[in-house]
PDB file of N, CA and C in Angstrom:
ATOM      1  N   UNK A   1     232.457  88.625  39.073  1.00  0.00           N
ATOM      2  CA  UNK A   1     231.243  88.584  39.884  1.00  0.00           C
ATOM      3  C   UNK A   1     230.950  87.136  40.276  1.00  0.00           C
ATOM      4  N   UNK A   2     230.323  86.690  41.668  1.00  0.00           N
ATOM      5  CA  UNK A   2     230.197  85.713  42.101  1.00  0.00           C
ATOM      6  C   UNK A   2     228.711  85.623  42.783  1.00  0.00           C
ATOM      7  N   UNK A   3     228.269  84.368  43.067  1.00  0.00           N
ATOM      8  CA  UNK A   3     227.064  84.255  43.547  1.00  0.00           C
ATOM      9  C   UNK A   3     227.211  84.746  44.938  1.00  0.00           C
ATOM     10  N   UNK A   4     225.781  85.158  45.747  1.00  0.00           N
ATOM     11  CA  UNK A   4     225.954  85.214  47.243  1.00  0.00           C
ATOM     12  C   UNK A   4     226.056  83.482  47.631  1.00  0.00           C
ATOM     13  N   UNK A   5     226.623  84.045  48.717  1.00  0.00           N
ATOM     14  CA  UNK A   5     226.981  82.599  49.491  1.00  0.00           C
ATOM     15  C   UNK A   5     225.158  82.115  50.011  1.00  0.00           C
ATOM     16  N   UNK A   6     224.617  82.722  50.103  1.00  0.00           N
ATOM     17  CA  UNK A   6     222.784  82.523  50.486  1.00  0.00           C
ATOM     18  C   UNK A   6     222.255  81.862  49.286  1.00  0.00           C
ATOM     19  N   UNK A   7     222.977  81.892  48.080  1.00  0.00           N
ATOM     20  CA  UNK A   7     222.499  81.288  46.948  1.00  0.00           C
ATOM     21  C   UNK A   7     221.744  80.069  47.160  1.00  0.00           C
ATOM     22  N   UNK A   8     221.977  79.119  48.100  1.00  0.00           N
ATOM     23  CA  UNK A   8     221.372  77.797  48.086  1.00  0.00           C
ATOM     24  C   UNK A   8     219.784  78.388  48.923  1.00  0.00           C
ATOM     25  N   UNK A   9     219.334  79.477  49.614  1.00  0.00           N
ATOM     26  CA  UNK A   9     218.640  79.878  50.033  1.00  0.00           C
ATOM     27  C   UNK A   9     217.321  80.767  49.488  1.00  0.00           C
ATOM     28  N   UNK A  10     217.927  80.809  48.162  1.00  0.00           N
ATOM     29  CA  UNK A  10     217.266  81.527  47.145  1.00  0.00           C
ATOM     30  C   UNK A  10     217.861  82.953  46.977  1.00  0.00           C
ATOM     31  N   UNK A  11     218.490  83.206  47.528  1.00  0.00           N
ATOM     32  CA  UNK A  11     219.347  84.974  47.041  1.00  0.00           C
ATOM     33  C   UNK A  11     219.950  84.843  45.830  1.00  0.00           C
ATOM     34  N   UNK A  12     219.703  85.953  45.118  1.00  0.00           N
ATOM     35  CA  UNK A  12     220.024  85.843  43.608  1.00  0.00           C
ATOM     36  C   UNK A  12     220.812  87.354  43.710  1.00  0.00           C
ATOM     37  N   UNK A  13     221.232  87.513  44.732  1.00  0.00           N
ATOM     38  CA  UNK A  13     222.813  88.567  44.733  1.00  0.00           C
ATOM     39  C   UNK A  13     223.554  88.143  44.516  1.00  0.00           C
ATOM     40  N   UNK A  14     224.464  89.561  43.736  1.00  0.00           N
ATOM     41  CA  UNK A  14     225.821  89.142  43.274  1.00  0.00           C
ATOM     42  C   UNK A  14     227.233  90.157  44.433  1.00  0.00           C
ATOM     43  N   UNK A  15     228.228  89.537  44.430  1.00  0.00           N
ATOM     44  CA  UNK A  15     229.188  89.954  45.265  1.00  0.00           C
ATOM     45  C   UNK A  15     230.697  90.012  44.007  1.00  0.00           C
ATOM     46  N   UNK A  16     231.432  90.478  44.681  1.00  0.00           N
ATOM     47  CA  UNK A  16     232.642  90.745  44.375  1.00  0.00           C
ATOM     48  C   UNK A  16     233.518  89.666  44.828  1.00  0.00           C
ATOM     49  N   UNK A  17     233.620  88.875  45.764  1.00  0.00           N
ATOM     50  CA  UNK A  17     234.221  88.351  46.242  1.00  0.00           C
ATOM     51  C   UNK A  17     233.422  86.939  46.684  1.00  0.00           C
ATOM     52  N   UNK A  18     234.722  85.994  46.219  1.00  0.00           N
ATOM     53  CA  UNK A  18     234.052  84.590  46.351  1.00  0.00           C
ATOM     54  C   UNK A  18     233.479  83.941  47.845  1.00  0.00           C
ATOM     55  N   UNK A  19     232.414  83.424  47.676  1.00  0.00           N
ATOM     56  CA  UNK A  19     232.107  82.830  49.704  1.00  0.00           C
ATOM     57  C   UNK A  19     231.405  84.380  50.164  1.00  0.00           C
ATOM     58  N   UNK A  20     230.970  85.683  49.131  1.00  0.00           N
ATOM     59  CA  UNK A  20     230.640  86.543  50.249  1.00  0.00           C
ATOM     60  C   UNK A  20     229.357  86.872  50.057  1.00  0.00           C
ATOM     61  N   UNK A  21     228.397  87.526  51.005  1.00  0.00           N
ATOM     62  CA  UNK A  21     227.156  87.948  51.263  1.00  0.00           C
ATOM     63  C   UNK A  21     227.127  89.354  50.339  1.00  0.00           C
ATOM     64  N   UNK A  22     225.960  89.202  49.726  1.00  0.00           N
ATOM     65  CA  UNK A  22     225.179  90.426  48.914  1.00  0.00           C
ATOM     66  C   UNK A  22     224.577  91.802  50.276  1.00  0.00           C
ATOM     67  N   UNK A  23     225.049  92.636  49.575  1.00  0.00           N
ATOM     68  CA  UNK A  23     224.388  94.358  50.241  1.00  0.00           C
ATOM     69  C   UNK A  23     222.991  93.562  50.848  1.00  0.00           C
ATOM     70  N   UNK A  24     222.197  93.276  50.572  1.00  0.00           N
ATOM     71  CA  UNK A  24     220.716  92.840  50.925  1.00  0.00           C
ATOM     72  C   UNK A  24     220.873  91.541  52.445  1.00  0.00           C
ATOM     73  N   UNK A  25     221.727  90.776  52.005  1.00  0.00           N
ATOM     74  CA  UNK A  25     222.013  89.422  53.130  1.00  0.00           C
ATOM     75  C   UNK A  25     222.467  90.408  54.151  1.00  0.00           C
ATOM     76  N   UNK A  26     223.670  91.434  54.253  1.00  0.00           N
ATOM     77  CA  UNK A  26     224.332  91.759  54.974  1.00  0.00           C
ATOM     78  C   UNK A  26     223.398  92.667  55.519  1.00  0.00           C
ATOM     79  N   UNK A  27     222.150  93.325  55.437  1.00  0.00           N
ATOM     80  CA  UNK A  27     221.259  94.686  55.880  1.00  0.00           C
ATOM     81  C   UNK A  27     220.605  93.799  56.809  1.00  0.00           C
ATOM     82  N   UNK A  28     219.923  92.182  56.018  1.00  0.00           N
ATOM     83  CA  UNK A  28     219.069  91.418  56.737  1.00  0.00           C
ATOM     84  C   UNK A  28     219.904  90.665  57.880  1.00  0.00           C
ATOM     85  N   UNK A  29     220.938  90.751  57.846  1.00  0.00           N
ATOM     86  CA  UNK A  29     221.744  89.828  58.381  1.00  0.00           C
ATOM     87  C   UNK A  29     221.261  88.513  58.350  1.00  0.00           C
ATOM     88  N   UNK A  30     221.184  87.966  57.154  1.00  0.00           N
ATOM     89  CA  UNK A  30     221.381  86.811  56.960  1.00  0.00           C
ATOM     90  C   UNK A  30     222.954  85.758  57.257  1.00  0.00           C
ATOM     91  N   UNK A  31     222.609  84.889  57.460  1.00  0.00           N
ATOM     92  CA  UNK A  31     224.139  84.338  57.576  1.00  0.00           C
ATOM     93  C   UNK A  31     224.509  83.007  56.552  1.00  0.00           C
ATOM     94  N   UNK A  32     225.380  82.518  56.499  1.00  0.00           N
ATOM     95  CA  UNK A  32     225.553  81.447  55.422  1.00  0.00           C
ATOM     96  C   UNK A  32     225.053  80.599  55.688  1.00  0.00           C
ATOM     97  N   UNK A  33     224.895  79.430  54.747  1.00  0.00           N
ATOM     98  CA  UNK A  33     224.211  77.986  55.235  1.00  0.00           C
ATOM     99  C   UNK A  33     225.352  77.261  56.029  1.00  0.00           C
ATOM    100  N   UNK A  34     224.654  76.828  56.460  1.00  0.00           N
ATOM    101  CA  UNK A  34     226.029  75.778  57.602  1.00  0.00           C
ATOM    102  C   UNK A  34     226.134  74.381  57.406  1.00  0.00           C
ATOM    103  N   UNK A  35     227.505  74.407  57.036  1.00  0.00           N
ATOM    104  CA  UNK A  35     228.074  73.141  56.181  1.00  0.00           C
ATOM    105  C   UNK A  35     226.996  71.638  56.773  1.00  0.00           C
ATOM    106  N   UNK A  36     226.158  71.616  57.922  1.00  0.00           N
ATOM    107  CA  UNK A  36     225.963  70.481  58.140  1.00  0.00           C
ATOM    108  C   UNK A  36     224.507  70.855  57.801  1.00  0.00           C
ATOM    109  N   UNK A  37     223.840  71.503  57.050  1.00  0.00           N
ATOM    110  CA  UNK A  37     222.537  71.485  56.755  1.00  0.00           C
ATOM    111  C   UNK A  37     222.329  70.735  55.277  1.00  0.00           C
ATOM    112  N   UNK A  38     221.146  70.266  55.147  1.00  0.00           N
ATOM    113  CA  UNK A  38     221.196  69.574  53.984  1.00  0.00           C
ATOM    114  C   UNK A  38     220.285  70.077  53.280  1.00  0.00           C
ATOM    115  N   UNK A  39     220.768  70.648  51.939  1.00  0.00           N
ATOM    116  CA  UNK A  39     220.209  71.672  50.792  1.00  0.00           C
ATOM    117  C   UNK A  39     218.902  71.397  50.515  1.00  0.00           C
ATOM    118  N   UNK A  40     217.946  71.520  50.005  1.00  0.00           N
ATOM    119  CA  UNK A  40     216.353  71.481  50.075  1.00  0.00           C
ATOM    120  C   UNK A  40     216.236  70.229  48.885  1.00  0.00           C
ATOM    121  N   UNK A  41     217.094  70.276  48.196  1.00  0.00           N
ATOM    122  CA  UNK A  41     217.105  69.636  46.908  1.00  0.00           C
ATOM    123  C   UNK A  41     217.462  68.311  46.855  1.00  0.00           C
ATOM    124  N   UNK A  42     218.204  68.243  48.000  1.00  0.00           N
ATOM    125  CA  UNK A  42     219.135  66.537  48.196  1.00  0.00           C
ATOM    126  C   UNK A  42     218.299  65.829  49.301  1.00  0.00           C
ATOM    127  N   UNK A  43     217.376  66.613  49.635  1.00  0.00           N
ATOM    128  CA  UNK A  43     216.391  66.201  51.136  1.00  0.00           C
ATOM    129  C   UNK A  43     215.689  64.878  50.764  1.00  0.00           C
ATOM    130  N   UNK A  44     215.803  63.411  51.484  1.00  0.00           N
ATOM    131  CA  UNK A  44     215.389  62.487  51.452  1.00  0.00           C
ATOM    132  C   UNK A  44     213.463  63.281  51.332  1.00  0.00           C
ATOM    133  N   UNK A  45     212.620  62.358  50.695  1.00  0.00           N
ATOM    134  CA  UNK A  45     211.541  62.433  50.378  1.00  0.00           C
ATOM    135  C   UNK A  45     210.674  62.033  51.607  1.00  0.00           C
ATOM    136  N   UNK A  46     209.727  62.874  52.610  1.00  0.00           N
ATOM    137  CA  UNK A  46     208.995  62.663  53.285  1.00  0.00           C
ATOM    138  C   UNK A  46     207.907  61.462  53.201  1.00  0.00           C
ATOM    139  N   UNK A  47     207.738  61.624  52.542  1.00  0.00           N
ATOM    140  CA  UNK A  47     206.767  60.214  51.573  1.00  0.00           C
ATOM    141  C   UNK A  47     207.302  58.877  51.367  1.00  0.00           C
ATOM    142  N   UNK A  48     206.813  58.054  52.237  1.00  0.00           N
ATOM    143  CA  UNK A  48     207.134  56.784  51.390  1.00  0.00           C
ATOM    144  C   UNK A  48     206.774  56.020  51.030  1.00  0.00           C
ATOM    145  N   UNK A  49     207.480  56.385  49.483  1.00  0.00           N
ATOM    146  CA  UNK A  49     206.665  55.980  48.279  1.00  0.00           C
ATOM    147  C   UNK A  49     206.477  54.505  47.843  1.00  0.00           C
ATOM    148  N   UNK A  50     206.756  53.218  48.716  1.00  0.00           N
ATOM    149  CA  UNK A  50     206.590  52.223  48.683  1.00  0.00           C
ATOM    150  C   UNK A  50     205.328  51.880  49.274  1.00  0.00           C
ATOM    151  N   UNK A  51     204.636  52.384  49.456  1.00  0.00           N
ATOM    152  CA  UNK A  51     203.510  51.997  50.814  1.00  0.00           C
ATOM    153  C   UNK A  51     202.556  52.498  49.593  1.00  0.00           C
ATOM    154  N   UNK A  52     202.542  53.671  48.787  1.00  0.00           N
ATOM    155  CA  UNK A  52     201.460  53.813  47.536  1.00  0.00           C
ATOM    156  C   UNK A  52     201.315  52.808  46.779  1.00  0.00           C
ATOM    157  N   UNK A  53     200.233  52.692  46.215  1.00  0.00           N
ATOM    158  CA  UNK A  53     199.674  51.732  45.135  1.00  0.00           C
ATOM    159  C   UNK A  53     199.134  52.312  43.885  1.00  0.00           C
ATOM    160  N   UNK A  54     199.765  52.155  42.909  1.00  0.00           N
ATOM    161  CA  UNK A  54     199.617  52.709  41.994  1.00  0.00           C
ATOM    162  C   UNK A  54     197.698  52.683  41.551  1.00  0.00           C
ATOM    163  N   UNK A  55     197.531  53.616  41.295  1.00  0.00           N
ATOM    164  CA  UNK A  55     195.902  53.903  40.879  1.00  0.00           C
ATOM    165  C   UNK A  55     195.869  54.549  39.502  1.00  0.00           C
ATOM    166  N   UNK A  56     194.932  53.715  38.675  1.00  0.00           N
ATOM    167  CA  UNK A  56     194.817  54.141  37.137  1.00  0.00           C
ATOM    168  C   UNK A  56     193.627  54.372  36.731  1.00  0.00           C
ATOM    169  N   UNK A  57     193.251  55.484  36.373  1.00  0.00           N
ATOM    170  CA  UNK A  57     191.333  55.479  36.077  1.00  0.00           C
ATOM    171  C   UNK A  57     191.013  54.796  35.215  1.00  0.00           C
ATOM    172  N   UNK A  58     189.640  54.132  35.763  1.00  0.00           N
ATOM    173  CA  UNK A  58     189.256  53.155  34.627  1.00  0.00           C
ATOM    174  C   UNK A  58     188.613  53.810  33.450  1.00  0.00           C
ATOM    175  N   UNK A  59     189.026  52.849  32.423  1.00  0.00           N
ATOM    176  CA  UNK A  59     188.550  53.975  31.191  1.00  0.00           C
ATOM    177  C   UNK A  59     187.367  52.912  30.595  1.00  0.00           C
ATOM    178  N   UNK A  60     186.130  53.760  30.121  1.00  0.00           N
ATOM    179  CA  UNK A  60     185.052  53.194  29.415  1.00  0.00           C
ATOM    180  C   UNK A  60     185.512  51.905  28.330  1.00  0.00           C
ATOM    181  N   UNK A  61     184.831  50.776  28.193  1.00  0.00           N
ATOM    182  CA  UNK A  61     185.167  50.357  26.543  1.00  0.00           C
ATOM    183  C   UNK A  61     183.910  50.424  25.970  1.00  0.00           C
ATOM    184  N   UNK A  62     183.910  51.255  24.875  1.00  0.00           N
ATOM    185  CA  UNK A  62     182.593  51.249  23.870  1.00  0.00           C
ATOM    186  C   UNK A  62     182.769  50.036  23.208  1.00  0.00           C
TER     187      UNK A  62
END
């Protein structure tokens, strides 16, 4: 048993055959990810985080 190829998409079907689409991808016709998309996980950060300034609550001194 092998993952669906949609796996990076969140499909948590399983196939018979390596690289192939789950009963569910194939009804939705989903299609594979395409080699030039970049996985959600490796995605440079929208934010940039150099321009924040770190902020610390001030705490009471008794």
């Amino acid at each position: 048993m092998y993952s669906c190829v949609n796996q990076p998409r969140g499909c948590r079907g399983r196939v018979n055959t390596f690289g192939g689409r789950c009963d569910s991808c194939r009804q939705l016709n989903l299609r594979r990810p395409s080699a030039f998309s970049t996985p959600k996980l490796y995605r440079k950060p929208s934010i940039d985080f150099s321009s924040l300034q770190p902020t610390f609550p001030e705490y009471e001194t008794r």
